[in-house]
N, C-alpha and C. Protein backbone atom coordinates (compact mmCIF):
# COMPACT_ATOMS: atom_id res chain seq x y z
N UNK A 1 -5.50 -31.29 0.82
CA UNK A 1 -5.85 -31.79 -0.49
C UNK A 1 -4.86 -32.90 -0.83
N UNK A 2 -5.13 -33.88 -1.27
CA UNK A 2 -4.45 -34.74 -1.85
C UNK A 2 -3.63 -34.51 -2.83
N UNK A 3 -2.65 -35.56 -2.88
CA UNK A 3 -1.23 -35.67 -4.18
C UNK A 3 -2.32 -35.74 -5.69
N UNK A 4 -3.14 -36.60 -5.65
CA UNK A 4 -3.75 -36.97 -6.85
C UNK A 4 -5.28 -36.00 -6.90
N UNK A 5 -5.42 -35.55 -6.31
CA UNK A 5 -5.97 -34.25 -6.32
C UNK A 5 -6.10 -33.13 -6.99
N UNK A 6 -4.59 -32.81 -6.44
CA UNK A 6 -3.37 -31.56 -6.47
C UNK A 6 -3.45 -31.82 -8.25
N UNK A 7 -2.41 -33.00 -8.65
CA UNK A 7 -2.53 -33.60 -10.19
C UNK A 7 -3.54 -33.61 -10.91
N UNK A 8 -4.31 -34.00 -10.28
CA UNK A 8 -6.08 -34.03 -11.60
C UNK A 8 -6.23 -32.23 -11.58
N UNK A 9 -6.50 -31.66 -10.49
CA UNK A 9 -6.71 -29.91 -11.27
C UNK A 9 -5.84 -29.30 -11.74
N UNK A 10 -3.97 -29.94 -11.48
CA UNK A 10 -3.26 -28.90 -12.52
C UNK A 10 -3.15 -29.26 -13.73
N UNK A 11 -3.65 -30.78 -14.51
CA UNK A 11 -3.87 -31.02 -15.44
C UNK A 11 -4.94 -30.52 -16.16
N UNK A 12 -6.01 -30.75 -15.12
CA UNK A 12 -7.27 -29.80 -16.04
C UNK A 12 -7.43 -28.41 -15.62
N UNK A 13 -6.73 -27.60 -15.48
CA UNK A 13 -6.28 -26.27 -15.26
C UNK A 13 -5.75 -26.03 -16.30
N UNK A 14 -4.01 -27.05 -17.14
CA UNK A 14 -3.25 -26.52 -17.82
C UNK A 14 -4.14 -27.28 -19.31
N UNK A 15 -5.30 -28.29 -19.45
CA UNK A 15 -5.63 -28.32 -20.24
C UNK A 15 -6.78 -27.36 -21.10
N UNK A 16 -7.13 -26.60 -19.72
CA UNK A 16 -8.40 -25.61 -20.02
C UNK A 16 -7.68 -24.25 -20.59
N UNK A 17 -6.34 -24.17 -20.14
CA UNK A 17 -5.43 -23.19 -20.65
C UNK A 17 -5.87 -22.98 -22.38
N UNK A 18 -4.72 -24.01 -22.55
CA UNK A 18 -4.59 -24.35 -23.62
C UNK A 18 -5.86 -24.53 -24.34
N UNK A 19 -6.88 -25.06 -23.63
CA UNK A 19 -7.84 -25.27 -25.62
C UNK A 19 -8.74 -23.63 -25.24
N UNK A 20 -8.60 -23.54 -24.14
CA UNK A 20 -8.87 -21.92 -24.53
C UNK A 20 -8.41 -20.77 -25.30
N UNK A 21 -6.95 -20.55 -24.71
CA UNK A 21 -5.84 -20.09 -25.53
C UNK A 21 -5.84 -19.90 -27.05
N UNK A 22 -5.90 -21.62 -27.68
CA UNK A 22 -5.73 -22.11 -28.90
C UNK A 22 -6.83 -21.61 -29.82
N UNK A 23 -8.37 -21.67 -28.79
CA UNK A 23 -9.35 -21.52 -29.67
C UNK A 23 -10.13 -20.12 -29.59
N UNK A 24 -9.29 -19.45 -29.03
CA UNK A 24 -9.50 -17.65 -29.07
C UNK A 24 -8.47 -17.27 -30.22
N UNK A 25 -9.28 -15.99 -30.62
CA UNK A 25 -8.00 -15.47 -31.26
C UNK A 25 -6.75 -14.72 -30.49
N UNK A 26 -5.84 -14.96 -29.87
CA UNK A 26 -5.01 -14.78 -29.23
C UNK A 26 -3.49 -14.93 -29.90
N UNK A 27 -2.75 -13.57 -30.20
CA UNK A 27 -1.49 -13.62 -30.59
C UNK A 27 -0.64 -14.39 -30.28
N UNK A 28 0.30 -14.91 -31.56
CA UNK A 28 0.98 -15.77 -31.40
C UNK A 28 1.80 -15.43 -30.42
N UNK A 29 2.43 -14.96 -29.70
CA UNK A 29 3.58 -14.60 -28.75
C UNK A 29 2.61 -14.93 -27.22
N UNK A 30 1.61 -14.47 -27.52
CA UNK A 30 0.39 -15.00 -26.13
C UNK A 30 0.18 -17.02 -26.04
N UNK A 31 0.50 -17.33 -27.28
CA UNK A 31 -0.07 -18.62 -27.63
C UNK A 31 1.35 -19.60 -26.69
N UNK A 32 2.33 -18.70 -27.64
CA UNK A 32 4.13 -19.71 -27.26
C UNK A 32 4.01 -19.38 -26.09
N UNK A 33 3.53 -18.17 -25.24
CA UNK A 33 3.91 -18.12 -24.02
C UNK A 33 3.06 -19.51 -22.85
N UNK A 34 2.05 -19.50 -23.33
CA UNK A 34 0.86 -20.14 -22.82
C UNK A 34 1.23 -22.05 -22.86
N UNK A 35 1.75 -22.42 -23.70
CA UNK A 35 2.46 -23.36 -24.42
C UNK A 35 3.73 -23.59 -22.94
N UNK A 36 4.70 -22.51 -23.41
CA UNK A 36 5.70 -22.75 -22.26
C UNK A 36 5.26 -22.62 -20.86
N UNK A 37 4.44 -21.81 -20.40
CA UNK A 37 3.71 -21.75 -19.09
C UNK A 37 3.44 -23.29 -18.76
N UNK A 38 2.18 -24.07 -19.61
CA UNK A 38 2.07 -25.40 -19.52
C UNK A 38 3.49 -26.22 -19.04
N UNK A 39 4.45 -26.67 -19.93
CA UNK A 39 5.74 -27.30 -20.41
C UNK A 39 6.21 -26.93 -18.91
N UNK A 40 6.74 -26.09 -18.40
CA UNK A 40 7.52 -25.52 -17.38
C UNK A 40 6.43 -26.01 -15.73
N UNK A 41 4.90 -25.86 -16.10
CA UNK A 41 4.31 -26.07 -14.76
C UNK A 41 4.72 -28.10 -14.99
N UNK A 42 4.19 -28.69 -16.22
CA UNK A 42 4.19 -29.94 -16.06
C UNK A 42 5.61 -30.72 -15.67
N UNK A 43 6.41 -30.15 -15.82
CA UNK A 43 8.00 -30.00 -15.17
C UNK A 43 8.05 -30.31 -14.05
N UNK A 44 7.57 -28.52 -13.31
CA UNK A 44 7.59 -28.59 -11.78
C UNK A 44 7.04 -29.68 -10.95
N UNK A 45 5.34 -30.06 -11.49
CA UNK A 45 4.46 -30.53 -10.54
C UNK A 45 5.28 -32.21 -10.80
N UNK A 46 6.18 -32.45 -12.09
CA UNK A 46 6.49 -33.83 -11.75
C UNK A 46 7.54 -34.26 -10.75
N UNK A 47 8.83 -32.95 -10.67
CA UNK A 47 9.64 -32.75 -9.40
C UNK A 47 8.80 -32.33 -7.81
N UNK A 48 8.02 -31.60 -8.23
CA UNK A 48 7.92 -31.43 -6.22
C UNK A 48 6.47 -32.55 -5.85
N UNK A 49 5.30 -33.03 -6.75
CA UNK A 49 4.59 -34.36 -6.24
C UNK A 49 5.41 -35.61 -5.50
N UNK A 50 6.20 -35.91 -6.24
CA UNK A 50 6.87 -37.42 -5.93
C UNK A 50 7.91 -36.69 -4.63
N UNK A 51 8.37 -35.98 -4.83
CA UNK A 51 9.00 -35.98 -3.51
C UNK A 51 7.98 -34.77 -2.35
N UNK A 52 7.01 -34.80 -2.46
CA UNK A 52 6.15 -33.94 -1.14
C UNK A 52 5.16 -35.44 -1.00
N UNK A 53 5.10 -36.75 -1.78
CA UNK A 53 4.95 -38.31 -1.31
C UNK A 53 5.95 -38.34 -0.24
N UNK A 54 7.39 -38.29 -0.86
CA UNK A 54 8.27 -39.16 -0.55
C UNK A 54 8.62 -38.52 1.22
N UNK A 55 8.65 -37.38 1.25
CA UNK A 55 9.39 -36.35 2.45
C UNK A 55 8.65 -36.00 3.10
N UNK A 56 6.97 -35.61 3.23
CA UNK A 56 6.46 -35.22 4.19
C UNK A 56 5.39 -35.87 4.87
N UNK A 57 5.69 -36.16 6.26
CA UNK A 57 4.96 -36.86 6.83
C UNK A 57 3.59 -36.64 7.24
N UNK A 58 2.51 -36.87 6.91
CA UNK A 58 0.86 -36.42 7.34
C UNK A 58 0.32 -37.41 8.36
N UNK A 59 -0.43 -36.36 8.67
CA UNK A 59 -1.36 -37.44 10.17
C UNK A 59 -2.68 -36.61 10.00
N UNK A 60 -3.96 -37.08 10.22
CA UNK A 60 -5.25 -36.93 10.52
C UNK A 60 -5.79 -36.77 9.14
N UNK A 61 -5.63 -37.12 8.47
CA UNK A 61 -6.17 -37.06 6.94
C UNK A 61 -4.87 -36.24 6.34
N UNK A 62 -5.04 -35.22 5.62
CA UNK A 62 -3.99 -34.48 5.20
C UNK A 62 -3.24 -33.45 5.93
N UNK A 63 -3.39 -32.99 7.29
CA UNK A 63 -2.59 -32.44 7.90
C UNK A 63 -0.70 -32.61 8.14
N UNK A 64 0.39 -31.82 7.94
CA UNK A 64 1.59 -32.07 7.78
C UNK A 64 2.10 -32.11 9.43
N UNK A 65 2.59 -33.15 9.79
CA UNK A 65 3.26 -33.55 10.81
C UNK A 65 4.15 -33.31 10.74
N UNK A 66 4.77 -31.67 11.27
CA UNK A 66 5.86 -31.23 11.43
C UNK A 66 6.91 -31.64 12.14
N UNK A 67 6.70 -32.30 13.22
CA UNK A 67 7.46 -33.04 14.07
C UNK A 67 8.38 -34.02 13.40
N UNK A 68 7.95 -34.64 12.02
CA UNK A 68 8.17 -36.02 11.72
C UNK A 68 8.86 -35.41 10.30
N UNK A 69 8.82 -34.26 9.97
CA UNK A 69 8.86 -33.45 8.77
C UNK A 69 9.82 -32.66 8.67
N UNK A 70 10.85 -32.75 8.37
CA UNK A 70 12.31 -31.84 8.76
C UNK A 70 12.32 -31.34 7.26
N UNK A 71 11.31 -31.53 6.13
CA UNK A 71 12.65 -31.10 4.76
C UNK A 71 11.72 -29.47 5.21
N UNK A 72 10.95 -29.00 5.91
CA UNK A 72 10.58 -27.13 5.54
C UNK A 72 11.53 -27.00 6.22
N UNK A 73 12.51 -27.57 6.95
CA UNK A 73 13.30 -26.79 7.85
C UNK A 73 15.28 -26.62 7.44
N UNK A 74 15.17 -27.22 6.13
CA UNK A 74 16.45 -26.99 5.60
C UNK A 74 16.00 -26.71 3.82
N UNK A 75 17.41 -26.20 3.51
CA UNK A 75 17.36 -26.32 1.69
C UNK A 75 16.91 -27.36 0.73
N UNK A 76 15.89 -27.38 -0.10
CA UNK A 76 15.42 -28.18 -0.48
C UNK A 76 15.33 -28.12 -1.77
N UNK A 77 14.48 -29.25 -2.64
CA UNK A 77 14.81 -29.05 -4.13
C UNK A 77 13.31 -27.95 -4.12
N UNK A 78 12.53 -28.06 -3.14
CA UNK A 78 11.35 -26.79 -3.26
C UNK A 78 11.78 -25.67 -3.20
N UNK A 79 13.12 -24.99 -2.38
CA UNK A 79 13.68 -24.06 -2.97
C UNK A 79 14.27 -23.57 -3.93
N UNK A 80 15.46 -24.92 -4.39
CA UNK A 80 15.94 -24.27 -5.99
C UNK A 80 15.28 -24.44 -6.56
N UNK A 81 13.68 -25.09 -7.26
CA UNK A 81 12.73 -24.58 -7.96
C UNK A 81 12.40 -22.97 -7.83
N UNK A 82 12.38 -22.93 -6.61
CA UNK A 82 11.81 -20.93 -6.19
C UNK A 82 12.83 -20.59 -7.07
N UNK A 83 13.80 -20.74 -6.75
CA UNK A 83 14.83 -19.29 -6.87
C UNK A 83 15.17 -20.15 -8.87
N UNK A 84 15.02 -20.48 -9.20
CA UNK A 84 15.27 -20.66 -10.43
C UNK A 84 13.83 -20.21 -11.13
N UNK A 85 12.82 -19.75 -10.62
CA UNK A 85 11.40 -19.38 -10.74
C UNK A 85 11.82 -17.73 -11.02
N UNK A 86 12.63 -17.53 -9.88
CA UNK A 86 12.30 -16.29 -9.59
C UNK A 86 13.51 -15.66 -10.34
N UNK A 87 14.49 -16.36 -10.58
CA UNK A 87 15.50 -15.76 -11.53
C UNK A 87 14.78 -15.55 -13.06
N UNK A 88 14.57 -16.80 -13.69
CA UNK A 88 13.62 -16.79 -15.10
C UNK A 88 12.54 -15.17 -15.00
N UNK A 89 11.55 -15.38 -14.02
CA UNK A 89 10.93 -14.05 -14.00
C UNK A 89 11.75 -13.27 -13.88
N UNK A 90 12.78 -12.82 -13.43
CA UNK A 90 13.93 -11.41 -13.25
C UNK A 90 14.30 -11.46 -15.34
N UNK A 91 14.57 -12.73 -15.73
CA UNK A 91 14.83 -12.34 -16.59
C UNK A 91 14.27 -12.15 -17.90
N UNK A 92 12.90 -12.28 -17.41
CA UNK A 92 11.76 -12.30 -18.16
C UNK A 92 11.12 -10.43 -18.29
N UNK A 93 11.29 -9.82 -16.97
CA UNK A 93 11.01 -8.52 -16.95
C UNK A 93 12.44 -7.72 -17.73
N UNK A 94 13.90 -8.44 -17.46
CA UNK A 94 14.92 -7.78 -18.18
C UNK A 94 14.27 -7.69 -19.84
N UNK A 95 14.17 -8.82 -20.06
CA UNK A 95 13.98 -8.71 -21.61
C UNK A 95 12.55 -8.28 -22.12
N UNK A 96 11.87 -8.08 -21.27
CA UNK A 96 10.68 -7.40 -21.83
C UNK A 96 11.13 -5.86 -20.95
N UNK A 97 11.77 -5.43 -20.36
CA UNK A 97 12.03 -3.60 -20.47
C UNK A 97 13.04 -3.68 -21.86
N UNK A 98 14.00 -4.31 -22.12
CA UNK A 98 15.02 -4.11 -22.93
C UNK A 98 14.29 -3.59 -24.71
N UNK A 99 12.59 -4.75 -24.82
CA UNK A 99 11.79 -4.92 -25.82
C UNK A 99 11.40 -3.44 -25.70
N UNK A 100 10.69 -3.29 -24.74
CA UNK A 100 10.13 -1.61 -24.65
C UNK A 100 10.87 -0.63 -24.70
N UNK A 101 11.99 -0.28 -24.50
CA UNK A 101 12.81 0.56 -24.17
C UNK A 101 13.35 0.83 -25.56
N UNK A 102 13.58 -0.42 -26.36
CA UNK A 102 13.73 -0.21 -27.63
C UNK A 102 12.83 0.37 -28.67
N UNK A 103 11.91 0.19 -28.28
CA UNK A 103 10.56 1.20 -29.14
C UNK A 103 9.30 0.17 -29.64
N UNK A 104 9.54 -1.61 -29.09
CA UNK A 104 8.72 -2.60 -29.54
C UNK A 104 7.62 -2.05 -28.82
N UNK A 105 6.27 -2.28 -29.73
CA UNK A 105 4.90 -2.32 -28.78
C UNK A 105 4.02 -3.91 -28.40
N UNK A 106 3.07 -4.22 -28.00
CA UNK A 106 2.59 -5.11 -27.80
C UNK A 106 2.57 -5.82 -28.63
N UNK A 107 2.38 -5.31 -29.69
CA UNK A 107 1.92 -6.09 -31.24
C UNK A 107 3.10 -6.93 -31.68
N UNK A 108 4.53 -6.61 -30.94
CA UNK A 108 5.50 -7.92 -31.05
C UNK A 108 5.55 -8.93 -30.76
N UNK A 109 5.19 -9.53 -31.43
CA UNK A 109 5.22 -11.71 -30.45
C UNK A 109 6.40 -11.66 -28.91
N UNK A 110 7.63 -10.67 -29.38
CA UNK A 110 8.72 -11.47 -28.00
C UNK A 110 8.01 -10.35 -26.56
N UNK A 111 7.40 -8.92 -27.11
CA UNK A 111 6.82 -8.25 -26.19
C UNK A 111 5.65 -9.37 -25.09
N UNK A 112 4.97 -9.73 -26.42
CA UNK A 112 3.43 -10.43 -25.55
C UNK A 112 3.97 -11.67 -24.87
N UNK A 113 4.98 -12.46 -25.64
CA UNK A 113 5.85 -13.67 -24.41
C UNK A 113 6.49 -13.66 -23.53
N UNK A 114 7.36 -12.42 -23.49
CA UNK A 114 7.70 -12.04 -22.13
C UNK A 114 6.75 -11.09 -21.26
N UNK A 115 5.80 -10.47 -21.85
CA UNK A 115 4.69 -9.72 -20.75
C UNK A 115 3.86 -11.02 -19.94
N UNK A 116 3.69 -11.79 -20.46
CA UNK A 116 2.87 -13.11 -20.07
C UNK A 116 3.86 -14.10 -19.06
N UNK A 117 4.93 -14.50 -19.56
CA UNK A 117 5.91 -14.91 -18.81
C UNK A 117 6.25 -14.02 -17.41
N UNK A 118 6.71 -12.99 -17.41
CA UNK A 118 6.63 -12.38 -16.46
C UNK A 118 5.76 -12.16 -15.50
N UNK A 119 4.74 -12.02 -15.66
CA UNK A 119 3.41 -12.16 -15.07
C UNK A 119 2.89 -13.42 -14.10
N UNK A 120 3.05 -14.32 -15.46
CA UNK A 120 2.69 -15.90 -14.75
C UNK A 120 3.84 -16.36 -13.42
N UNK A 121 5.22 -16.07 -13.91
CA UNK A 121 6.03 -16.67 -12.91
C UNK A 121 6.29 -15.32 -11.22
N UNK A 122 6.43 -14.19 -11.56
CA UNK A 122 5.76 -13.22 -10.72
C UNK A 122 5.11 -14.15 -9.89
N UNK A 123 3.74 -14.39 -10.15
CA UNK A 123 3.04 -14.83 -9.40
C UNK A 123 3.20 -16.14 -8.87
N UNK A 124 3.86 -16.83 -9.17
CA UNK A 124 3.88 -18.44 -8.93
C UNK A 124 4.93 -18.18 -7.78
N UNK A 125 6.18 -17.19 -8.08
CA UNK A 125 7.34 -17.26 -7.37
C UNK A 125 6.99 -16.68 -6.54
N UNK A 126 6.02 -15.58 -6.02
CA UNK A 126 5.48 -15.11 -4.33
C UNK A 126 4.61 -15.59 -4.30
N UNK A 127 3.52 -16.22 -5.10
CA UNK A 127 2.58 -16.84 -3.98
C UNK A 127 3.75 -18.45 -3.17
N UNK A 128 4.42 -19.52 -4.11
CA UNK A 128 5.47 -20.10 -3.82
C UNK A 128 5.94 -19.71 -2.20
N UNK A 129 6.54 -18.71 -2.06
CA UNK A 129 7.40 -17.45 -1.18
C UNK A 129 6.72 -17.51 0.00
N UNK A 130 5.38 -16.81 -0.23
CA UNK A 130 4.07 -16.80 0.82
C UNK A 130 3.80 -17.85 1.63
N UNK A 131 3.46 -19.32 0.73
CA UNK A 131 3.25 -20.43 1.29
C UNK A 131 4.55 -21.46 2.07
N UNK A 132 5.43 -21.15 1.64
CA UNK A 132 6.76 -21.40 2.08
C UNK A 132 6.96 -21.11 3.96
N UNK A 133 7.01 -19.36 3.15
CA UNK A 133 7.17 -19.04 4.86
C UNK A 133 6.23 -18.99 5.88
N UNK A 134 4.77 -19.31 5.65
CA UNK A 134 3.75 -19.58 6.58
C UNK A 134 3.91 -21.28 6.69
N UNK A 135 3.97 -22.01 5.61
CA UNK A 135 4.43 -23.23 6.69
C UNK A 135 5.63 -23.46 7.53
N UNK A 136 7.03 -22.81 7.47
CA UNK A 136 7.96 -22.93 8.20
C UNK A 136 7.38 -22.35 9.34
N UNK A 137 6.99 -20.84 9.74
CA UNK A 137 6.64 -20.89 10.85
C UNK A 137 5.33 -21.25 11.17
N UNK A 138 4.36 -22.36 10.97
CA UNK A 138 3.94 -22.96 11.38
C UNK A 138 4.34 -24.60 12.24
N UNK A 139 5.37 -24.89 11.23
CA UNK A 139 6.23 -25.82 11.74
C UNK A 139 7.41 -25.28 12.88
N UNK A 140 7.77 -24.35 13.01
CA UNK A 140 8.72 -23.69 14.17
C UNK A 140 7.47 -23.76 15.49
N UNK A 141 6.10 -23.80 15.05
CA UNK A 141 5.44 -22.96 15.87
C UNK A 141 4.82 -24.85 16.55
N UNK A 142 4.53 -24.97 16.00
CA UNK A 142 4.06 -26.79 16.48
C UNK A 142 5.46 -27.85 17.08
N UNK A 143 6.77 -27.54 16.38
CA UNK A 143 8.18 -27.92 17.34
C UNK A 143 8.02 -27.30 18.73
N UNK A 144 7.83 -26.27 18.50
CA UNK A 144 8.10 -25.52 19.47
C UNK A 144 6.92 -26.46 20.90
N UNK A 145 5.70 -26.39 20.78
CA UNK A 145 5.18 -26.79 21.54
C UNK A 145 5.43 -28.78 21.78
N UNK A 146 5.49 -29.21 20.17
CA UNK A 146 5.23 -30.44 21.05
C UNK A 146 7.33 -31.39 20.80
N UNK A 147 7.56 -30.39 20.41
CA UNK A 147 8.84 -30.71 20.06
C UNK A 147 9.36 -31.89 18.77
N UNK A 148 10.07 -31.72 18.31
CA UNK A 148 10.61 -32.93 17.24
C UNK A 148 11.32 -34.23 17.26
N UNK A 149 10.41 -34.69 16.34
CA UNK A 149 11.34 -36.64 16.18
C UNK A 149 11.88 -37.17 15.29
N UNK A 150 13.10 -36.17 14.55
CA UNK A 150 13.33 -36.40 13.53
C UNK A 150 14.34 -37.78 13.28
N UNK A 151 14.48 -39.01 14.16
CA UNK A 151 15.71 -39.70 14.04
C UNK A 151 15.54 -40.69 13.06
């Protein structure tokens, strides 16, 4: 799939969010969460687009030319996005047990923003995880045969 692709459906993804969201009746703590979900994806997709242009090399239409493609194979800013993903969700489930544990029910705005938060980044940070480590060893697995040209 293409860079400008990729961009046109997470825009009209995070815009279908939102006027959905907005125009349901949906608690305010569901609304701010939905709000920051947006804010935080339009963040990400402006850090990892310009540099998955800039760093990874493609051949045959959109296929990734691992050979020519060294950033899956060291620390990258696609990782400290993960792990700053996956910390926020850690501390998104802290403060929504801390909400429950205290005796809050759903019907609290910070309950429904962190149940939603938690949820959304959960999922972003292993599917993230998933796709990560099936392209590294796909790229270990294509070095391996036709070997690398990274100079």
């Amino acid at each position: 799939m293409s860079n400008k692709l990729m961009l046109t459906f997470a825009l009209v993804g995070i815009i279908v969010v939102f006027s959905c969201g907005m125009l349901l009746p949906i608690p305010i703590g569901f609304k701010i969460s939905m709000i920051t979900v947006g804010i935080i994806m339009i963040v990400i997709f402006s850090i990892i687009i310009p540099l998955d242009k800039k760093y990874i090399v493609r051949k045959n239409g959109n296929k990734i030319d691992f050979t020519k493609t060294k950033i899956y194979f060291r620390w990258n800013v696609f990782d400290t996005i993960s792990v700053c993903l996956a910390v926020y969700a850690c501390i998104c489930v802290l403060a929504l047990n801390i909400f429950v544990f205290s005796g809050f029910t759903i019907q609290n705005p910070y309950v429904q923003f962190f149940t939603h938060q938690s949820q959304a980044w959960v999922i972003v940070a292993s599917a993230y995880l998933i796709s990560r480590i099936s392209l590294t060893l796909k790229g270990i697995k294509e070095i391996k045969k036709n070997g690398a040209d990274w100079d």
